[in-house]
PDB file of N, CA and C in Angstrom:
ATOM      1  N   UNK A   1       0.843  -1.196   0.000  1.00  0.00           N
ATOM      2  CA  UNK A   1       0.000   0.000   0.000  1.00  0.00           C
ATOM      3  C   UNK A   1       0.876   1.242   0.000  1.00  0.00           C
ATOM      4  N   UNK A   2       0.419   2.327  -0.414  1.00  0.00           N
ATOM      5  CA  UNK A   2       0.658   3.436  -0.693  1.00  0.00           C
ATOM      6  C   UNK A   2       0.185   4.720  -0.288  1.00  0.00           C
ATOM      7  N   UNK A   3       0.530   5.500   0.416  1.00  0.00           N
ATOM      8  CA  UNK A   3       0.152   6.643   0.876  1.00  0.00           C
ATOM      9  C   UNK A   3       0.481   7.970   0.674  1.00  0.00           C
ATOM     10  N   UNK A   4      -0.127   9.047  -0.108  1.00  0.00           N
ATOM     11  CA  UNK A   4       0.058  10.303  -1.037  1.00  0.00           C
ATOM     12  C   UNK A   4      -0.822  11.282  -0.054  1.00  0.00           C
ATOM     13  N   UNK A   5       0.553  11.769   0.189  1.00  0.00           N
ATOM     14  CA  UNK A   5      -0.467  13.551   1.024  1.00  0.00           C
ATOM     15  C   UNK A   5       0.085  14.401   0.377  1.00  0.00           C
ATOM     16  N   UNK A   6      -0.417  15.194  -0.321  1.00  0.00           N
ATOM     17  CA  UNK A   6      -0.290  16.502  -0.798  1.00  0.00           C
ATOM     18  C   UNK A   6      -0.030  17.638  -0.483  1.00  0.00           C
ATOM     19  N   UNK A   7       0.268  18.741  -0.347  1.00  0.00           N
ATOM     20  CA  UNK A   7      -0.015  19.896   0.678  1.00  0.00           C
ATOM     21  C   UNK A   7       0.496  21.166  -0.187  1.00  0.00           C
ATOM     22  N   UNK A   8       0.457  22.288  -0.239  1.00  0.00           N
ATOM     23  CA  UNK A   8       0.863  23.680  -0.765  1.00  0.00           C
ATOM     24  C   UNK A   8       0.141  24.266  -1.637  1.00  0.00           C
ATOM     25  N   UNK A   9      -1.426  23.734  -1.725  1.00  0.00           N
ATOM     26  CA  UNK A   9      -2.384  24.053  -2.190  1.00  0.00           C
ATOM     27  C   UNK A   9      -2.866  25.522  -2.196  1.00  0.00           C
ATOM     28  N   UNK A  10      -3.544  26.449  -2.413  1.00  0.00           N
ATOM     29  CA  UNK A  10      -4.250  27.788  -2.055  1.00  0.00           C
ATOM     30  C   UNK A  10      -4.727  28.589  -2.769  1.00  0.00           C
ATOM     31  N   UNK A  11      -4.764  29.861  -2.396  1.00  0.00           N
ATOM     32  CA  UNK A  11      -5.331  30.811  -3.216  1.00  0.00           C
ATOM     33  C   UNK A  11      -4.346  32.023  -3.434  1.00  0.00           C
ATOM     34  N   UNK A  12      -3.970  32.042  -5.203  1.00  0.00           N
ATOM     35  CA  UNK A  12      -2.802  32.757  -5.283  1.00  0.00           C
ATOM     36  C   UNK A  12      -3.531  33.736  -6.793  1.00  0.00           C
ATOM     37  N   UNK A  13      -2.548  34.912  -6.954  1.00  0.00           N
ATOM     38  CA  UNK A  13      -3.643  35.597  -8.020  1.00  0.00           C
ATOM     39  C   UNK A  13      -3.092  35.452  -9.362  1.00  0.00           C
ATOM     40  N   UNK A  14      -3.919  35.632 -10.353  1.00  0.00           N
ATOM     41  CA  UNK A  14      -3.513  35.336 -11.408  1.00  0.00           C
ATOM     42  C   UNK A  14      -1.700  36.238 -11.549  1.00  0.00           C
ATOM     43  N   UNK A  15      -0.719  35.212 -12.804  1.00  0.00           N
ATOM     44  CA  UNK A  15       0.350  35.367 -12.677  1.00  0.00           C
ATOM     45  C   UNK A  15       1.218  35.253 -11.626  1.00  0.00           C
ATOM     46  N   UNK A  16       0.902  34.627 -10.690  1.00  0.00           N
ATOM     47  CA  UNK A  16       1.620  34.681  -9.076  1.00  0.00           C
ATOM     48  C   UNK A  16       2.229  32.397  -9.482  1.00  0.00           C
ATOM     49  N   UNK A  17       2.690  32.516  -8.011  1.00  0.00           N
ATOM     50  CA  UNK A  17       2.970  30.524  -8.165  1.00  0.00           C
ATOM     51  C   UNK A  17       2.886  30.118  -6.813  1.00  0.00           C
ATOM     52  N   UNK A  18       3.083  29.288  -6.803  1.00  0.00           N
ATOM     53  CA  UNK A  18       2.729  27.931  -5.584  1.00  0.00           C
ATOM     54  C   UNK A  18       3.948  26.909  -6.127  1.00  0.00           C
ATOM     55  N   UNK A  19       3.998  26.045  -5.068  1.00  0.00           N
ATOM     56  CA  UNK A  19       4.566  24.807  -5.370  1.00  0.00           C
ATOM     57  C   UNK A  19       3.658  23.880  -4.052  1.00  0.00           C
ATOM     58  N   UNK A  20       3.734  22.454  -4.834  1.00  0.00           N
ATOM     59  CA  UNK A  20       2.779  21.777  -4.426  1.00  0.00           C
ATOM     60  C   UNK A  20       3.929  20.393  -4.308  1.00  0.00           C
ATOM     61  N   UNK A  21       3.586  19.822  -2.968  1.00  0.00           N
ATOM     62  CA  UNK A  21       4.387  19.009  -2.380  1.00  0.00           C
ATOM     63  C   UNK A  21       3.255  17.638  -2.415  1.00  0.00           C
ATOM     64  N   UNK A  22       4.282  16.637  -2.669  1.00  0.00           N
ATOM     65  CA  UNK A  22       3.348  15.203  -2.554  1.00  0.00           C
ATOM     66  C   UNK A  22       4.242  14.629  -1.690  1.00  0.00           C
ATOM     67  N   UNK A  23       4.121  13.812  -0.294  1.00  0.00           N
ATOM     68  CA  UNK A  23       5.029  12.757   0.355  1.00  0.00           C
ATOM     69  C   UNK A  23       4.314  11.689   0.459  1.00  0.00           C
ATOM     70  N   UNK A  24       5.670  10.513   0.251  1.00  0.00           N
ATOM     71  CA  UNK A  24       4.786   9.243  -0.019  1.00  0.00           C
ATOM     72  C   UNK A  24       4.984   8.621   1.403  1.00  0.00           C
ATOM     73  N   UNK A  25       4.633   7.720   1.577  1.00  0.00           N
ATOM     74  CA  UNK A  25       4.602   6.743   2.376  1.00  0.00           C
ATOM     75  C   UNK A  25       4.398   5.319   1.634  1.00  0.00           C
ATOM     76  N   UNK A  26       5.081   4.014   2.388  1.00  0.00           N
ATOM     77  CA  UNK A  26       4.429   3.029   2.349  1.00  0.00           C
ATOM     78  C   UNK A  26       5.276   1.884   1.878  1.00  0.00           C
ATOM     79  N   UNK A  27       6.020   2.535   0.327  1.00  0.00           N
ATOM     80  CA  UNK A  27       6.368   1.421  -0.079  1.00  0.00           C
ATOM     81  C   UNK A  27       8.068   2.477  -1.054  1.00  0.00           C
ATOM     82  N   UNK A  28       8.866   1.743  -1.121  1.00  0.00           N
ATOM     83  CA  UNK A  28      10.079   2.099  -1.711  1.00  0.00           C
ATOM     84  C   UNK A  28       9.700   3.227  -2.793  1.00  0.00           C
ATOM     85  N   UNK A  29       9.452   4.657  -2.497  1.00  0.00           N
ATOM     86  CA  UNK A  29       9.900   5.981  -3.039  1.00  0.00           C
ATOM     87  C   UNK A  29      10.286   5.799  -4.754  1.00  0.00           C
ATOM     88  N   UNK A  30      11.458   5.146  -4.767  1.00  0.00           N
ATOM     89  CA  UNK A  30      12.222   5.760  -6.060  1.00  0.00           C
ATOM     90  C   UNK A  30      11.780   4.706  -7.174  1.00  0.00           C
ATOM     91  N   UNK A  31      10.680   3.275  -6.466  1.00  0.00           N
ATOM     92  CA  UNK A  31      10.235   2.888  -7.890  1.00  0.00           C
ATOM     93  C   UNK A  31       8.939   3.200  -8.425  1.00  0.00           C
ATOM     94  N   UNK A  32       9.087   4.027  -7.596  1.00  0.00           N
ATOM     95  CA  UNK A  32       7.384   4.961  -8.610  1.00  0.00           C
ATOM     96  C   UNK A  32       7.688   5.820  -9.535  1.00  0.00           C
ATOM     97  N   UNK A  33       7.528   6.301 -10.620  1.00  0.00           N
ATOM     98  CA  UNK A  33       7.177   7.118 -11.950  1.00  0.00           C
ATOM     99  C   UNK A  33       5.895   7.824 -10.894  1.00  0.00           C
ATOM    100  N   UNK A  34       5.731   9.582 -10.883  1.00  0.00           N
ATOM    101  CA  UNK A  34       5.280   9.741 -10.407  1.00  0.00           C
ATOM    102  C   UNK A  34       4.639  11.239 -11.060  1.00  0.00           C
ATOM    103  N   UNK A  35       3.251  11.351 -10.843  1.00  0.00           N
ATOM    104  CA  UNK A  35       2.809  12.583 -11.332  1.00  0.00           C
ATOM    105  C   UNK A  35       1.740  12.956 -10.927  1.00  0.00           C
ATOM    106  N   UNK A  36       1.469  14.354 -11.541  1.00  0.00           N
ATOM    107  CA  UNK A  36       0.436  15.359 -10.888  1.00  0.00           C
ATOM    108  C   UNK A  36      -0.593  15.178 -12.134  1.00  0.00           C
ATOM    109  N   UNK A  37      -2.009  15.335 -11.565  1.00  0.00           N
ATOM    110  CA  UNK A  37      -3.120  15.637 -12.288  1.00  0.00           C
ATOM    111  C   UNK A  37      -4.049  16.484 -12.033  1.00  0.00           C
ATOM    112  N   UNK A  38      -5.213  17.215 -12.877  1.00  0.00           N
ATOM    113  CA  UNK A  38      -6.099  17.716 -12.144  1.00  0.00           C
ATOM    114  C   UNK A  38      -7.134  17.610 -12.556  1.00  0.00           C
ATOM    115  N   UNK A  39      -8.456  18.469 -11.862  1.00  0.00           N
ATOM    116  CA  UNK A  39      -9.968  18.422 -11.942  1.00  0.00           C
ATOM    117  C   UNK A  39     -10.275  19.809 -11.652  1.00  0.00           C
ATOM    118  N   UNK A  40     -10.805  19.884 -12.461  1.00  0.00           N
ATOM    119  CA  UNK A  40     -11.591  21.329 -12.818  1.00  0.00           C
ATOM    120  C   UNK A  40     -13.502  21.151 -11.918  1.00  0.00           C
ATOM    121  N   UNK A  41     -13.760  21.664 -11.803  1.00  0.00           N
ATOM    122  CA  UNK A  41     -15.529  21.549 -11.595  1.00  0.00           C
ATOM    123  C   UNK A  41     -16.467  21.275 -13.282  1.00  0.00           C
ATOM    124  N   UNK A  42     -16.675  19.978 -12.910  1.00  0.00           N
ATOM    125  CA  UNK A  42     -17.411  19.804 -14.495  1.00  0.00           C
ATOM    126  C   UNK A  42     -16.317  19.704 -15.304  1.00  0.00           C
ATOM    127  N   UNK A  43     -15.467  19.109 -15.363  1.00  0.00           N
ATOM    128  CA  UNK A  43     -14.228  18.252 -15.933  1.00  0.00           C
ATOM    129  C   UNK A  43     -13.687  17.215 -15.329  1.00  0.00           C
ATOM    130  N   UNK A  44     -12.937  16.526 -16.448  1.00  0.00           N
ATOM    131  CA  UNK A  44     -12.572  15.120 -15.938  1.00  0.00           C
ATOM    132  C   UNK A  44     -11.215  15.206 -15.778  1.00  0.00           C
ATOM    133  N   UNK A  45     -10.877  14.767 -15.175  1.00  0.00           N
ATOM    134  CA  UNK A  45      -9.301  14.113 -14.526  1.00  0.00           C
ATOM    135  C   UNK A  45      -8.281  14.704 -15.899  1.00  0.00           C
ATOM    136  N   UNK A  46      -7.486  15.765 -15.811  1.00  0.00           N
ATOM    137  CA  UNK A  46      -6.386  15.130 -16.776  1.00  0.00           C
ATOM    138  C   UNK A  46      -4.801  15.337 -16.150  1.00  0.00           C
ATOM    139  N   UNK A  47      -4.017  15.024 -17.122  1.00  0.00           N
ATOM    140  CA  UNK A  47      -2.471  14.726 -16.506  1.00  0.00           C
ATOM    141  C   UNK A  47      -2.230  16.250 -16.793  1.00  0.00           C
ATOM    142  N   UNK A  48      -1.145  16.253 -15.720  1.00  0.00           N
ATOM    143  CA  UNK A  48      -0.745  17.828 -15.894  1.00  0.00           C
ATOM    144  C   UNK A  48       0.866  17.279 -15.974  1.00  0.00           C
ATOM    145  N   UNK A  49       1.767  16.755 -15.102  1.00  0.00           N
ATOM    146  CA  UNK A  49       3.126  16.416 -15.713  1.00  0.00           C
ATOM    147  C   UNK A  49       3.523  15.381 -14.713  1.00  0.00           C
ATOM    148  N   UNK A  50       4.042  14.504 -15.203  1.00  0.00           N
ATOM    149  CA  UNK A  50       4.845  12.862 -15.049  1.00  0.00           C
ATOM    150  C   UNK A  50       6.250  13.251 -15.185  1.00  0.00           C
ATOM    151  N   UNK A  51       6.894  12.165 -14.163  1.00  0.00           N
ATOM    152  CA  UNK A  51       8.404  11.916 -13.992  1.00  0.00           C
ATOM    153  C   UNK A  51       8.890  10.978 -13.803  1.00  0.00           C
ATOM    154  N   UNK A  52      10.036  10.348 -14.430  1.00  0.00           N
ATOM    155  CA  UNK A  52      10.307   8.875 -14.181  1.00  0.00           C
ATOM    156  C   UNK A  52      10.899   8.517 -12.949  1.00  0.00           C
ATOM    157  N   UNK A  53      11.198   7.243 -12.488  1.00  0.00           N
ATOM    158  CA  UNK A  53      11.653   6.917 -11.288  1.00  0.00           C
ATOM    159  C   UNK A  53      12.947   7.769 -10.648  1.00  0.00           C
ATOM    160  N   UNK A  54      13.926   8.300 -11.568  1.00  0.00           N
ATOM    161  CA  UNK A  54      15.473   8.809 -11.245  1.00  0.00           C
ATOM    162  C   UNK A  54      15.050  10.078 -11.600  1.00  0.00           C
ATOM    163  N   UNK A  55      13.695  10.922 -12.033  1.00  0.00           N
ATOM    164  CA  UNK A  55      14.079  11.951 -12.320  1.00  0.00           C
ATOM    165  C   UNK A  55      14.464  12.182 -13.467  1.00  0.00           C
ATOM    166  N   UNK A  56      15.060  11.808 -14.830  1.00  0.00           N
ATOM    167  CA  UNK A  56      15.736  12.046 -15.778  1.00  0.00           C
ATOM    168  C   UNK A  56      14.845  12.504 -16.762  1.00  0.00           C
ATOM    169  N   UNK A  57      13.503  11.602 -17.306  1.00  0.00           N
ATOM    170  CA  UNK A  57      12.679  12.247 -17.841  1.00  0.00           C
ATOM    171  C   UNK A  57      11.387  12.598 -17.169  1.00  0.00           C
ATOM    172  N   UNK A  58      11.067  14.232 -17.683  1.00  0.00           N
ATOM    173  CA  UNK A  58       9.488  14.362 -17.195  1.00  0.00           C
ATOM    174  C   UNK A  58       9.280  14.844 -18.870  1.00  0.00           C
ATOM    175  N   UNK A  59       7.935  14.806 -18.042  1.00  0.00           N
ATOM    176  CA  UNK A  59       6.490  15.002 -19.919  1.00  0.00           C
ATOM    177  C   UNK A  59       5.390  16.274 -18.920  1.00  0.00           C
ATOM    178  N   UNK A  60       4.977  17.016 -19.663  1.00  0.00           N
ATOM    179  CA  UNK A  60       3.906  17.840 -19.512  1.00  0.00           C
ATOM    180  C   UNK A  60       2.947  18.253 -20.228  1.00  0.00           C
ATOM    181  N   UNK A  61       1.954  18.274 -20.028  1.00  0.00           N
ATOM    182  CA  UNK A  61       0.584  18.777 -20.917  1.00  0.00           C
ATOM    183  C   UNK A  61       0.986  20.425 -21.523  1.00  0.00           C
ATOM    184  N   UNK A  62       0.610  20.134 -22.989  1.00  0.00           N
ATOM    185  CA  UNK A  62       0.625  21.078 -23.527  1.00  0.00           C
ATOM    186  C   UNK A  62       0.482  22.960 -22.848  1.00  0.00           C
ATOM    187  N   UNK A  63      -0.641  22.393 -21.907  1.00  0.00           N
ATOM    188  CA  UNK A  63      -1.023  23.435 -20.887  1.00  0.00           C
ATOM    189  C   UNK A  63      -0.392  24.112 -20.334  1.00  0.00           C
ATOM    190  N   UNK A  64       0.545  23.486 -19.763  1.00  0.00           N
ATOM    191  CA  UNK A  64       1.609  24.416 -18.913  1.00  0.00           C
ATOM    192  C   UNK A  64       3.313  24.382 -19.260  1.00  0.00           C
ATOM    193  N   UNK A  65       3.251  23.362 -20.048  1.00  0.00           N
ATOM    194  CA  UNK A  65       4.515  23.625 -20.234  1.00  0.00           C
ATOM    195  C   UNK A  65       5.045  25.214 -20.947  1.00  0.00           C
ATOM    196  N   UNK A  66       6.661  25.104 -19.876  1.00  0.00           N
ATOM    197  CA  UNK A  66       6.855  26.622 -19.952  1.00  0.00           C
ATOM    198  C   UNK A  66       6.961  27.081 -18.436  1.00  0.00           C
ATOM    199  N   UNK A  67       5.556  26.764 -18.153  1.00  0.00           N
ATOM    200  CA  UNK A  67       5.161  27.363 -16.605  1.00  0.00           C
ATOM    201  C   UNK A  67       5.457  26.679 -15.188  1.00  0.00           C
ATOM    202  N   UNK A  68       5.129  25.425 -15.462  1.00  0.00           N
ATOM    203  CA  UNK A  68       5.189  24.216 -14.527  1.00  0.00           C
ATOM    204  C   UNK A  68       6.552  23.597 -14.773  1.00  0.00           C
ATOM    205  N   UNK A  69       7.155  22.955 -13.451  1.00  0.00           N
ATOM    206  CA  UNK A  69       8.520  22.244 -13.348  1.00  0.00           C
ATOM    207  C   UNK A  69       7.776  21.102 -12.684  1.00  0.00           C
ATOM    208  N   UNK A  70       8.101  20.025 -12.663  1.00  0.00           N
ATOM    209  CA  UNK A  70       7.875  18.864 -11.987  1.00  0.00           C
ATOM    210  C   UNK A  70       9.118  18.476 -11.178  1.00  0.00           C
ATOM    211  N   UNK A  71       9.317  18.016 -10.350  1.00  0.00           N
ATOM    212  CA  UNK A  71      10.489  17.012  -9.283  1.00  0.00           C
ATOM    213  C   UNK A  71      10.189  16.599  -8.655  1.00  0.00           C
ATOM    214  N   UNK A  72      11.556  15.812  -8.182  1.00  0.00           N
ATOM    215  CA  UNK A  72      11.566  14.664  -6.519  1.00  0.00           C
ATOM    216  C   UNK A  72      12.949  14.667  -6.737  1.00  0.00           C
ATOM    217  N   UNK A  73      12.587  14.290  -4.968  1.00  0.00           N
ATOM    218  CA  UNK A  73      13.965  14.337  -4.195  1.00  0.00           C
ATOM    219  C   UNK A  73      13.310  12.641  -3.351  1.00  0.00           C
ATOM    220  N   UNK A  74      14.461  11.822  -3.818  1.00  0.00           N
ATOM    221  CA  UNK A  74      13.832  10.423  -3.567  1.00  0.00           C
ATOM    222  C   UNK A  74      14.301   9.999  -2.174  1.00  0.00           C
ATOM    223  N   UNK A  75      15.195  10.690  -1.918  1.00  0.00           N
ATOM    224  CA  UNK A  75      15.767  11.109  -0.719  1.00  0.00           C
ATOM    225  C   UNK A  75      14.660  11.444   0.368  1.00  0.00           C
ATOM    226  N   UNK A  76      14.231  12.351  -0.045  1.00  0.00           N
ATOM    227  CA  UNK A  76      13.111  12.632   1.084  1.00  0.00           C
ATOM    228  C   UNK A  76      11.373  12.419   0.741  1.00  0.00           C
ATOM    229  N   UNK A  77      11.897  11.016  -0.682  1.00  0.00           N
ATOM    230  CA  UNK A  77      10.061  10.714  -0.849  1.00  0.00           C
ATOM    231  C   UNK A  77       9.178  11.588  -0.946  1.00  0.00           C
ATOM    232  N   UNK A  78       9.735  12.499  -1.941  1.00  0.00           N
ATOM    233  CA  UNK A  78       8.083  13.693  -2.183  1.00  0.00           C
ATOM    234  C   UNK A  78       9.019  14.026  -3.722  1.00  0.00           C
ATOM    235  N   UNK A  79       7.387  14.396  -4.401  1.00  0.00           N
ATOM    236  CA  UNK A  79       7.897  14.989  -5.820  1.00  0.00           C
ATOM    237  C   UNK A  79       7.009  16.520  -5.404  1.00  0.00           C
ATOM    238  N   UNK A  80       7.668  17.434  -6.330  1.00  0.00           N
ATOM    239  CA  UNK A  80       7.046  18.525  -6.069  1.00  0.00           C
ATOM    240  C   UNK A  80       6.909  19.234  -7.371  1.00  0.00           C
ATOM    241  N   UNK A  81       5.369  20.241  -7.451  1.00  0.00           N
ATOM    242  CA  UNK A  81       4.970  20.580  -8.883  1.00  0.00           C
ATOM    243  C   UNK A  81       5.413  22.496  -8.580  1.00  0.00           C
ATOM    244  N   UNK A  82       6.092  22.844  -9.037  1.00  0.00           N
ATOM    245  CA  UNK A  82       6.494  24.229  -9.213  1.00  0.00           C
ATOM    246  C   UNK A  82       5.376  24.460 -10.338  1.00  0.00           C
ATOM    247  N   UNK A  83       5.086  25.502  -9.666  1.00  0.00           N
ATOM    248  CA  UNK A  83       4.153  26.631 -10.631  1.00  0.00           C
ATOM    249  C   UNK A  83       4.087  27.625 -10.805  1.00  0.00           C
ATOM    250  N   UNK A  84       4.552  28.515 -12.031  1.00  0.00           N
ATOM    251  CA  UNK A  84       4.643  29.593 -12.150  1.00  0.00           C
ATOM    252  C   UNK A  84       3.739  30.444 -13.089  1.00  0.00           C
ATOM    253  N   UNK A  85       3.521  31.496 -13.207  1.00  0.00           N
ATOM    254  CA  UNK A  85       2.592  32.585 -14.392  1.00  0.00           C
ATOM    255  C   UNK A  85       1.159  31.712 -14.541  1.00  0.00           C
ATOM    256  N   UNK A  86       0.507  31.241 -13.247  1.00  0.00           N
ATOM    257  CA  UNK A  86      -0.944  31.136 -12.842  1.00  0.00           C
ATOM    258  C   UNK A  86      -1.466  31.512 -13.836  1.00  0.00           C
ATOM    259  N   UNK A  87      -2.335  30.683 -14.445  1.00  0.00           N
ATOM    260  CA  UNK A  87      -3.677  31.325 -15.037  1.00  0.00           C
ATOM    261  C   UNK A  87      -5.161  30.955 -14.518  1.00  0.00           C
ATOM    262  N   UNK A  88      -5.955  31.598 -14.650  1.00  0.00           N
ATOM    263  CA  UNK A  88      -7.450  31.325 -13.701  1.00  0.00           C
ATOM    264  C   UNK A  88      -7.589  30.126 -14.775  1.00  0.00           C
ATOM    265  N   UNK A  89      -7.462  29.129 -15.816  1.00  0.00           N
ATOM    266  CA  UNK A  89      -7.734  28.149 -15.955  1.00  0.00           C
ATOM    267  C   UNK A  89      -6.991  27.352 -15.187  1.00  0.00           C
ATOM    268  N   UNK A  90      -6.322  27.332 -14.549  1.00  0.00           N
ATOM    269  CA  UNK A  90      -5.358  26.524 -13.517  1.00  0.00           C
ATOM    270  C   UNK A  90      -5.877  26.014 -12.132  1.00  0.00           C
ATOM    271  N   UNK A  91      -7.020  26.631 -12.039  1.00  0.00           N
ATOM    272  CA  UNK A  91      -7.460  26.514 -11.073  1.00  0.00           C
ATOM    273  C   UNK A  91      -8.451  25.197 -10.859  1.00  0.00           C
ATOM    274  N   UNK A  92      -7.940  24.179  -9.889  1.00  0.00           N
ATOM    275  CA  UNK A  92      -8.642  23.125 -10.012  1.00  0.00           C
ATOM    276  C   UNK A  92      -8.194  22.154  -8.404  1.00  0.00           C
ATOM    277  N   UNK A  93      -8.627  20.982  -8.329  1.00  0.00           N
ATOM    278  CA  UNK A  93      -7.797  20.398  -7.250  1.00  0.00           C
ATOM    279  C   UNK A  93      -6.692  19.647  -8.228  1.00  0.00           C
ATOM    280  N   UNK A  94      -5.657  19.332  -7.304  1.00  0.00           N
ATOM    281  CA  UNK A  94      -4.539  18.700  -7.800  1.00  0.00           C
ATOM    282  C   UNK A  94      -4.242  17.463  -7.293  1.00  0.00           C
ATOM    283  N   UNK A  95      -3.918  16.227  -7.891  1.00  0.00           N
ATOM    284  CA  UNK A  95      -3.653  15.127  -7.153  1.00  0.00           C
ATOM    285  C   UNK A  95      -2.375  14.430  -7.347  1.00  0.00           C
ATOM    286  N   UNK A  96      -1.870  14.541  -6.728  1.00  0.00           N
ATOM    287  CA  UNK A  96      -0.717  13.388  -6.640  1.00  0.00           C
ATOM    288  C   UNK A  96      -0.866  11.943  -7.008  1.00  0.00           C
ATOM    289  N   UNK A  97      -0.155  11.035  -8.043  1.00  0.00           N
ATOM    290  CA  UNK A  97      -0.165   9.738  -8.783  1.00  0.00           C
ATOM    291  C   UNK A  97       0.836   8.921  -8.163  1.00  0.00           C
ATOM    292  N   UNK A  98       1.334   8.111  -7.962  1.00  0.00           N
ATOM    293  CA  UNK A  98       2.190   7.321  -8.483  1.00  0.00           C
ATOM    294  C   UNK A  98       1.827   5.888  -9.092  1.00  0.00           C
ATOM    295  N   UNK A  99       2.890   5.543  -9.717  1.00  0.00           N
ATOM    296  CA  UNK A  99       2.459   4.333 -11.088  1.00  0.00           C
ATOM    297  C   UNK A  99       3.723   3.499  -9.999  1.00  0.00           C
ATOM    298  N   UNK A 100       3.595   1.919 -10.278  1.00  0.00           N
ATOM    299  CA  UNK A 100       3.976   1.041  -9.380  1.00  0.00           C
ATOM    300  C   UNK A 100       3.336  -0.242  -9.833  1.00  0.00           C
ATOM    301  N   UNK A 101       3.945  -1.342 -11.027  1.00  0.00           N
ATOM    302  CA  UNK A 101       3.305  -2.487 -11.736  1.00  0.00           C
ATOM    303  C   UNK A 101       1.996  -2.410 -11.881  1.00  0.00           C
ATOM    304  N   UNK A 102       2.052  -1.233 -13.079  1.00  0.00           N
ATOM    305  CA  UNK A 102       0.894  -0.725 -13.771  1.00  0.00           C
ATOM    306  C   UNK A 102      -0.544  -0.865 -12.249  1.00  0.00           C
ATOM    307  N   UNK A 103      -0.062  -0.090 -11.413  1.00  0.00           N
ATOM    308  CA  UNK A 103      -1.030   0.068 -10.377  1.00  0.00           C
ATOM    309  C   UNK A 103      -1.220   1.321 -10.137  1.00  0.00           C
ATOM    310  N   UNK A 104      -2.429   1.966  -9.993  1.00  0.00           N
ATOM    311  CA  UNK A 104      -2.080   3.649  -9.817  1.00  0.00           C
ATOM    312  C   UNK A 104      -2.183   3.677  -8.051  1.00  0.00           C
ATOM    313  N   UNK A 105      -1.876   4.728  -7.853  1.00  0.00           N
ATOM    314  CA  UNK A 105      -2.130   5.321  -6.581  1.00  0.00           C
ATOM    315  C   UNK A 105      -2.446   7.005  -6.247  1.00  0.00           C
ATOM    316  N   UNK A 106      -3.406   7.373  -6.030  1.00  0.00           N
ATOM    317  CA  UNK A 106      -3.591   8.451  -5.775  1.00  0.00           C
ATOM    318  C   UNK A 106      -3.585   9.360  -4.291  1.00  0.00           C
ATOM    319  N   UNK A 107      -3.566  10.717  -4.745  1.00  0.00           N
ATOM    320  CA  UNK A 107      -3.692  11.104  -3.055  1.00  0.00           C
ATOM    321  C   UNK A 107      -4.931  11.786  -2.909  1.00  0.00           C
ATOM    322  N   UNK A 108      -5.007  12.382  -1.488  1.00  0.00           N
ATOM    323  CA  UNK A 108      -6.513  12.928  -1.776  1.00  0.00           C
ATOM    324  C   UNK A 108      -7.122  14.479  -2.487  1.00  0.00           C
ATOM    325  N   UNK A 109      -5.974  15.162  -2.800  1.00  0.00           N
ATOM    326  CA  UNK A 109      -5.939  16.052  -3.352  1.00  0.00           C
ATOM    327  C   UNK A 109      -5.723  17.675  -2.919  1.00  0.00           C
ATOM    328  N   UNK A 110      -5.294  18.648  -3.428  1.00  0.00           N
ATOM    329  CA  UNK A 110      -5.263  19.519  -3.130  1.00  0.00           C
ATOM    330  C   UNK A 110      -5.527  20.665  -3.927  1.00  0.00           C
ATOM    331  N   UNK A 111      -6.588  21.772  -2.972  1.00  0.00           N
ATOM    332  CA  UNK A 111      -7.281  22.491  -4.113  1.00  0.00           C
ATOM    333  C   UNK A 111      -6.455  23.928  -4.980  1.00  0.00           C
ATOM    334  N   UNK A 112      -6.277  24.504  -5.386  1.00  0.00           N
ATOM    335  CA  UNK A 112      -5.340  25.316  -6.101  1.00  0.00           C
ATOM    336  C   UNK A 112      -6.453  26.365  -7.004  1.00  0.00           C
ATOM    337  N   UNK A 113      -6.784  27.910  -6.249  1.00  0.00           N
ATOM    338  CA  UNK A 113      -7.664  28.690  -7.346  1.00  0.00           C
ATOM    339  C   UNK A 113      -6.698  29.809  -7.261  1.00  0.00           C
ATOM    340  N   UNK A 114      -7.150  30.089  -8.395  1.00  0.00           N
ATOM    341  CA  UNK A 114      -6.206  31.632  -8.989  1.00  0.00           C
ATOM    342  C   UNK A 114      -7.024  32.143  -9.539  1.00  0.00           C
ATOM    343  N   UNK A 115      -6.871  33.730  -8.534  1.00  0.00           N
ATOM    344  CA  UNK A 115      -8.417  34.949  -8.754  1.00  0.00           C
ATOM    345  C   UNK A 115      -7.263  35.540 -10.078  1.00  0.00           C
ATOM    346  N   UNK A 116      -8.598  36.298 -10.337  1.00  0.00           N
ATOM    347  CA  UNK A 116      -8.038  37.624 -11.008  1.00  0.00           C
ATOM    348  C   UNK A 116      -7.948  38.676 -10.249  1.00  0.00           C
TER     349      UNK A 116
END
């Protein structure tokens, strides 16, 4: 089992950033491929950016790349989503993934709005 808490969620204004922390628990850290997704109100789930087990490659949705950095420090079992130049479409909850013999794991999420 697997355990994803999230945290650095809030309310920041348009063009402003956050960074958003995931720590795992449970099971060995560095063989998860691990990523962020989100949910809008009246939208479905999509990927916002993935990272492989060492870190070496990440992928990001068209959306933010540019804006968003993805990492982990496997060292201290958390990946973290840097966010920068907010846009009020950004605003959604965010969830923490990890992938683990094609098994997902999620966390419970964290909400993220950006006023104008």
């Amino acid at each position: 089992q697997v355990q994803l808490v999230e945290s650095g969620g809030g309310l920041v204004q348009a063009g402003g950033s956050l960074r958003l922390s995931c720590a795992a628990s449970g099971r060995t850290f560095s063989n998860f491929a691990m990523g962020w997704f989100r949910q809008a109100p009246g939208k479905e789930r999509e990927f916002v950016a993935g990272i492989r087990r060492f870190g070496g490659n990440t992928g990001y949705a068209d959306s933010v790349k540019g804006r968003f950095t993805i990492s982990r420090e496997n060292a201290k079992d958390t990946v973290y989503l840097q966010m920068n130049s907010l846009k009020l479409e950004d605003t959604a909850v965010y969830y923490c993934n990890a992938l683990y013999a094609s098994t997902n794991y999620w966390g419970q999420g964290t909400q993220v709005t950006v006023s104008s």
